[in-house]
N, C-alpha and C. Protein backbone atom coordinates (compact mmCIF):
# COMPACT_ATOMS: atom_id res chain seq x y z
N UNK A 1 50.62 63.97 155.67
CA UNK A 1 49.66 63.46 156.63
C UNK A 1 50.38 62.47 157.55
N UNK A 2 50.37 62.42 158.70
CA UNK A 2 50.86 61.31 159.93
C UNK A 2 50.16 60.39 159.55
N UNK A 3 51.02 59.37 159.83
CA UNK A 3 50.42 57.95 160.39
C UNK A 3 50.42 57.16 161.31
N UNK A 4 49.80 56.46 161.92
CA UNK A 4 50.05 55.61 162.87
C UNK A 4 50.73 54.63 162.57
N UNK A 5 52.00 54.26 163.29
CA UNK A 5 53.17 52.94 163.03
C UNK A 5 52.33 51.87 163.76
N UNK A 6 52.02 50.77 163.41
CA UNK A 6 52.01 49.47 164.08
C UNK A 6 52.69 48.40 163.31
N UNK A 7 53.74 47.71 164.73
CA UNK A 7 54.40 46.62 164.00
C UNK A 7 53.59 45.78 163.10
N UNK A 8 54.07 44.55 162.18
CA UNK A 8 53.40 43.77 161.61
C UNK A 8 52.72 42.24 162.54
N UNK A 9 52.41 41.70 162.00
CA UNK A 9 52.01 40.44 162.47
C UNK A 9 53.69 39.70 163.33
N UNK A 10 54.53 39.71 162.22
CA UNK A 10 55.91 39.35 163.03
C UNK A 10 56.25 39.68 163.78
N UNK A 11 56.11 41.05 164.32
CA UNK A 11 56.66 42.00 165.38
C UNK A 11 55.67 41.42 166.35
N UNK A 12 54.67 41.78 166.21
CA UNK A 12 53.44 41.50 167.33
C UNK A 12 53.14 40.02 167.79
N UNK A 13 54.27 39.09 166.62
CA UNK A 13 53.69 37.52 167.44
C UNK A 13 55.32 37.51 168.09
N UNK A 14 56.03 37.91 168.48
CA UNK A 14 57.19 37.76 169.19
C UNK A 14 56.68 37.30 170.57
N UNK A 15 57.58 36.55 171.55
CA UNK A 15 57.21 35.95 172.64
C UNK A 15 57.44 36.59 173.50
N UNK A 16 57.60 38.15 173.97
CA UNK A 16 57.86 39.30 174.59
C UNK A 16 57.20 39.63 176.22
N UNK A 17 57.78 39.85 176.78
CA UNK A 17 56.99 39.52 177.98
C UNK A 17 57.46 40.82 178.76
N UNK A 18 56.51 41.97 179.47
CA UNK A 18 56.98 42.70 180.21
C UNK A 18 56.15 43.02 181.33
N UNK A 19 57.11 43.64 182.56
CA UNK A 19 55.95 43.80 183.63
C UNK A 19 54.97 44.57 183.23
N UNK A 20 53.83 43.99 184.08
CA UNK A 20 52.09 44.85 183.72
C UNK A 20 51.99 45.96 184.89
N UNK A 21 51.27 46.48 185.03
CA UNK A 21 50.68 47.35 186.01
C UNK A 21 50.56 46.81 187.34
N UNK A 22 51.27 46.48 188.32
CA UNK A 22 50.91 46.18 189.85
C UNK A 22 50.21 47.37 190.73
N UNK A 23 49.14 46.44 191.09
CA UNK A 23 48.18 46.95 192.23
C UNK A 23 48.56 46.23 193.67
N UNK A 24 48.34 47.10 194.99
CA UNK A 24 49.22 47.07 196.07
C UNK A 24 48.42 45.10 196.19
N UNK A 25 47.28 44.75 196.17
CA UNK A 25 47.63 43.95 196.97
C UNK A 25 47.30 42.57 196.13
N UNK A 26 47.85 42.78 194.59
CA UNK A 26 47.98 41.95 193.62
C UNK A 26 49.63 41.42 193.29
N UNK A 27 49.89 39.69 192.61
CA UNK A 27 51.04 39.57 192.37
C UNK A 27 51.54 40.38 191.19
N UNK A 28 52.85 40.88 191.00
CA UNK A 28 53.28 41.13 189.36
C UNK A 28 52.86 40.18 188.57
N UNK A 29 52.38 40.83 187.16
CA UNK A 29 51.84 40.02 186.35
C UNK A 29 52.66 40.27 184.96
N UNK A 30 52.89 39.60 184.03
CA UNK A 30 53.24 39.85 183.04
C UNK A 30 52.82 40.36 181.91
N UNK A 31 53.10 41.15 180.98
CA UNK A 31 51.81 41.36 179.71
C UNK A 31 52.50 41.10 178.43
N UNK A 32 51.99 41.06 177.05
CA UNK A 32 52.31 40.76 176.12
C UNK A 32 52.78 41.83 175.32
N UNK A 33 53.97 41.97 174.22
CA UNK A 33 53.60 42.91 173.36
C UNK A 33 52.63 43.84 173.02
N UNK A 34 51.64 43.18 172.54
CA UNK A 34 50.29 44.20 171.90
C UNK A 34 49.98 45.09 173.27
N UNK A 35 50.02 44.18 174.60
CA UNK A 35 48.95 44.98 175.59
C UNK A 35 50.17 46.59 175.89
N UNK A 36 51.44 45.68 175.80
CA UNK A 36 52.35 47.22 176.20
C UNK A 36 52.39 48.69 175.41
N UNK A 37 51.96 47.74 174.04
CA UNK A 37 51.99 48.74 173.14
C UNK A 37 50.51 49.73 173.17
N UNK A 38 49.17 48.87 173.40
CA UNK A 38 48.03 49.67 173.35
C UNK A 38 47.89 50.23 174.11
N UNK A 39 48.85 49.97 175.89
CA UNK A 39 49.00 51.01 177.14
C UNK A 39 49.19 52.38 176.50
N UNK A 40 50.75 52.12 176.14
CA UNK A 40 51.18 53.30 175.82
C UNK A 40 50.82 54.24 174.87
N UNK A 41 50.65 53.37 173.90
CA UNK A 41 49.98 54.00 172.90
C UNK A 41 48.19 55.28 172.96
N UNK A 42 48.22 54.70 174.18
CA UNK A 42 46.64 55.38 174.43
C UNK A 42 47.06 56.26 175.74
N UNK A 43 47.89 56.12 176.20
CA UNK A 43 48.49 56.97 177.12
C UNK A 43 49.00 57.93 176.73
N UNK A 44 49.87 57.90 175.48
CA UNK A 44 50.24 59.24 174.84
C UNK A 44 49.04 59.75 174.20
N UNK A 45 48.08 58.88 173.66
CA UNK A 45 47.21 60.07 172.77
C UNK A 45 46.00 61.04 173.90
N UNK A 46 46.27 60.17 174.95
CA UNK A 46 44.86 60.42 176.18
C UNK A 46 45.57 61.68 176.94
N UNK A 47 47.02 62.49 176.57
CA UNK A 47 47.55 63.39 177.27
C UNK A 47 47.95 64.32 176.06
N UNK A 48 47.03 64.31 174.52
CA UNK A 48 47.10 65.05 173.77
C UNK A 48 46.06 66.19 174.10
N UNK A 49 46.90 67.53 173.64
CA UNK A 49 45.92 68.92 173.85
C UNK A 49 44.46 68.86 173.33
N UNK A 50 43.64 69.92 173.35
CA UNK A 50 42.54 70.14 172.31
C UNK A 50 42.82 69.97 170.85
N UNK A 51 43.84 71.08 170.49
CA UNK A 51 44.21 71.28 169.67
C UNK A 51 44.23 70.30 169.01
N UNK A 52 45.33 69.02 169.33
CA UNK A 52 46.07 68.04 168.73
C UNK A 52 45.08 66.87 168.86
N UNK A 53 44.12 66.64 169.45
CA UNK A 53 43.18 65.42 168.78
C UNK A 53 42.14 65.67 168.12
N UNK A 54 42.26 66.56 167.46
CA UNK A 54 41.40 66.34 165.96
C UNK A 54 42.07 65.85 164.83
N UNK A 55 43.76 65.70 165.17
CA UNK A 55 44.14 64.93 164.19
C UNK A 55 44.43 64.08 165.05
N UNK A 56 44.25 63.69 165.96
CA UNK A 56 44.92 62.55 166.40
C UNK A 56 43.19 61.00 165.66
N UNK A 57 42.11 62.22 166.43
CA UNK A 57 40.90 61.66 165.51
C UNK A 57 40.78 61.07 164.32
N UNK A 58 40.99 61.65 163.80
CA UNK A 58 41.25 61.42 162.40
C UNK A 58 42.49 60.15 161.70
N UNK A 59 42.70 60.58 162.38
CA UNK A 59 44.24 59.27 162.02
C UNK A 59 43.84 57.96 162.60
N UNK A 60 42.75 58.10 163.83
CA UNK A 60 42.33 56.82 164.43
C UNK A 60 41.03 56.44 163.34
N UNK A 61 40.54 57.01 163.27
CA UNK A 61 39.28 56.61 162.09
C UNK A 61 39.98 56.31 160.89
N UNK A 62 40.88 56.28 160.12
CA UNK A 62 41.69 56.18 158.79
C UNK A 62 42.26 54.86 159.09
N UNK A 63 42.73 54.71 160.31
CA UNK A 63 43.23 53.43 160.79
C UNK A 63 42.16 52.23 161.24
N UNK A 64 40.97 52.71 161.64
CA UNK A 64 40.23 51.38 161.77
C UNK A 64 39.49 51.18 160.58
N UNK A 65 39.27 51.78 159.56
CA UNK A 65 38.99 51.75 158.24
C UNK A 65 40.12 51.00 156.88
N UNK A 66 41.02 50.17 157.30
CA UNK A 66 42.00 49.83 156.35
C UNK A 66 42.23 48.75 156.48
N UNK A 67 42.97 48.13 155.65
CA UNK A 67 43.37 46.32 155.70
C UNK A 67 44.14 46.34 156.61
N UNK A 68 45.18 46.72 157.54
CA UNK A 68 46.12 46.03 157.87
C UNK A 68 45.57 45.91 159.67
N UNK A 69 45.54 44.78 159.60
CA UNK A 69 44.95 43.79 160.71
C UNK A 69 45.46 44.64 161.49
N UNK A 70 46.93 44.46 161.84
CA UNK A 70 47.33 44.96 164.01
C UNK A 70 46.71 46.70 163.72
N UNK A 71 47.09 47.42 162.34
CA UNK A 71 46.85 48.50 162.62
C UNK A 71 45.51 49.24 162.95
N UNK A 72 44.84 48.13 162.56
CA UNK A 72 43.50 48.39 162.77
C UNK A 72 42.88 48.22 163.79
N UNK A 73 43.10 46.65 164.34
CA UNK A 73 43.12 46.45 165.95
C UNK A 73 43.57 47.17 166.93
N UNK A 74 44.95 47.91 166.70
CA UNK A 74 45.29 48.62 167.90
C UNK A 74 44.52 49.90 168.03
N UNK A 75 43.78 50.35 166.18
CA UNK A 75 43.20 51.75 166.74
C UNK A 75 41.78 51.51 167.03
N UNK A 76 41.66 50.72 167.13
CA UNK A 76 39.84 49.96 168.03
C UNK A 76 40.27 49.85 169.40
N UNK A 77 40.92 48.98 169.76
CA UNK A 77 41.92 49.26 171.18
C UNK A 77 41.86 50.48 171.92
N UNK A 78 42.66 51.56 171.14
CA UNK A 78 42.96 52.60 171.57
C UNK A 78 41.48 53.47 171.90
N UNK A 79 40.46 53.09 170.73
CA UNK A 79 39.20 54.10 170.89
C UNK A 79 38.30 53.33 172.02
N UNK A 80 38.98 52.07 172.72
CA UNK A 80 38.43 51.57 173.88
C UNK A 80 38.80 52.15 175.22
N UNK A 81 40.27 52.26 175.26
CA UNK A 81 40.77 53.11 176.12
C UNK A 81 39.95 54.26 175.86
N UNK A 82 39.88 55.23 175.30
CA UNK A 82 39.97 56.45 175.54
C UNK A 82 38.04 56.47 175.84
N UNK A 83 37.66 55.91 175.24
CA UNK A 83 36.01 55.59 175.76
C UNK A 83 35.99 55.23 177.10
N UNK A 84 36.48 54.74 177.67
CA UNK A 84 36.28 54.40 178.96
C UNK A 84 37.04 55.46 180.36
C-alpha cells in the first residue's frame, strides 16, 4: 500500500524560505516550507488520471485519520486545495 511522506515536526519547523507565486501587479513574496510543500503536493495529485485518484483518495482519508500531526494537516490541506 503507498503512503504519503510528510516531513516531521523538525523538517517542517526549519526557517526555509522560498519564492511564492507572483501576480503581475503584486511584490514577490516569500512562503514557508509547509506552504511549498502543500502547493506542490496538491498540484501533483490535482493532475492525477481517473484511474489514479481512487487511490490517491484513499491514501488522503488514511492520512487525515492518524496521529501524526504534519501528516495529517497536510492531507486536510491538500483536500482544501482540491475542493476549491
Amino acid at each position: 500500500m503507498a503512503s504519503l511522506f510528510v516531513p516531521g515536526h523538525a523538517e517542517m519547523s526549519w526557517d526555509l524560505q522560498f519564492p511564492g507565486v507572483r501576480h503581475s501587479d503584486e511584490p514577490e513574496r516569500m512562503t514557508d516550507l509547509y506552504e511549498a510543500v502543500v502547493t506542490h503536493v496538491g498540484g501533483f495529485i490535482l493532475s492525477a488520471s481517473v484511474q489514479e485518484f481512487a487511490l490517491v483518495e484513499q491514501i488522503l482519508l488514511e492520512s487525515v485519520m492518524q496521529p501524526a500531526v504534519w501528516r495529517a494537516l497536510l492531507a486536510m490541506d491538500v483536500w482544501c486545495i482540491m475542493a476549491r
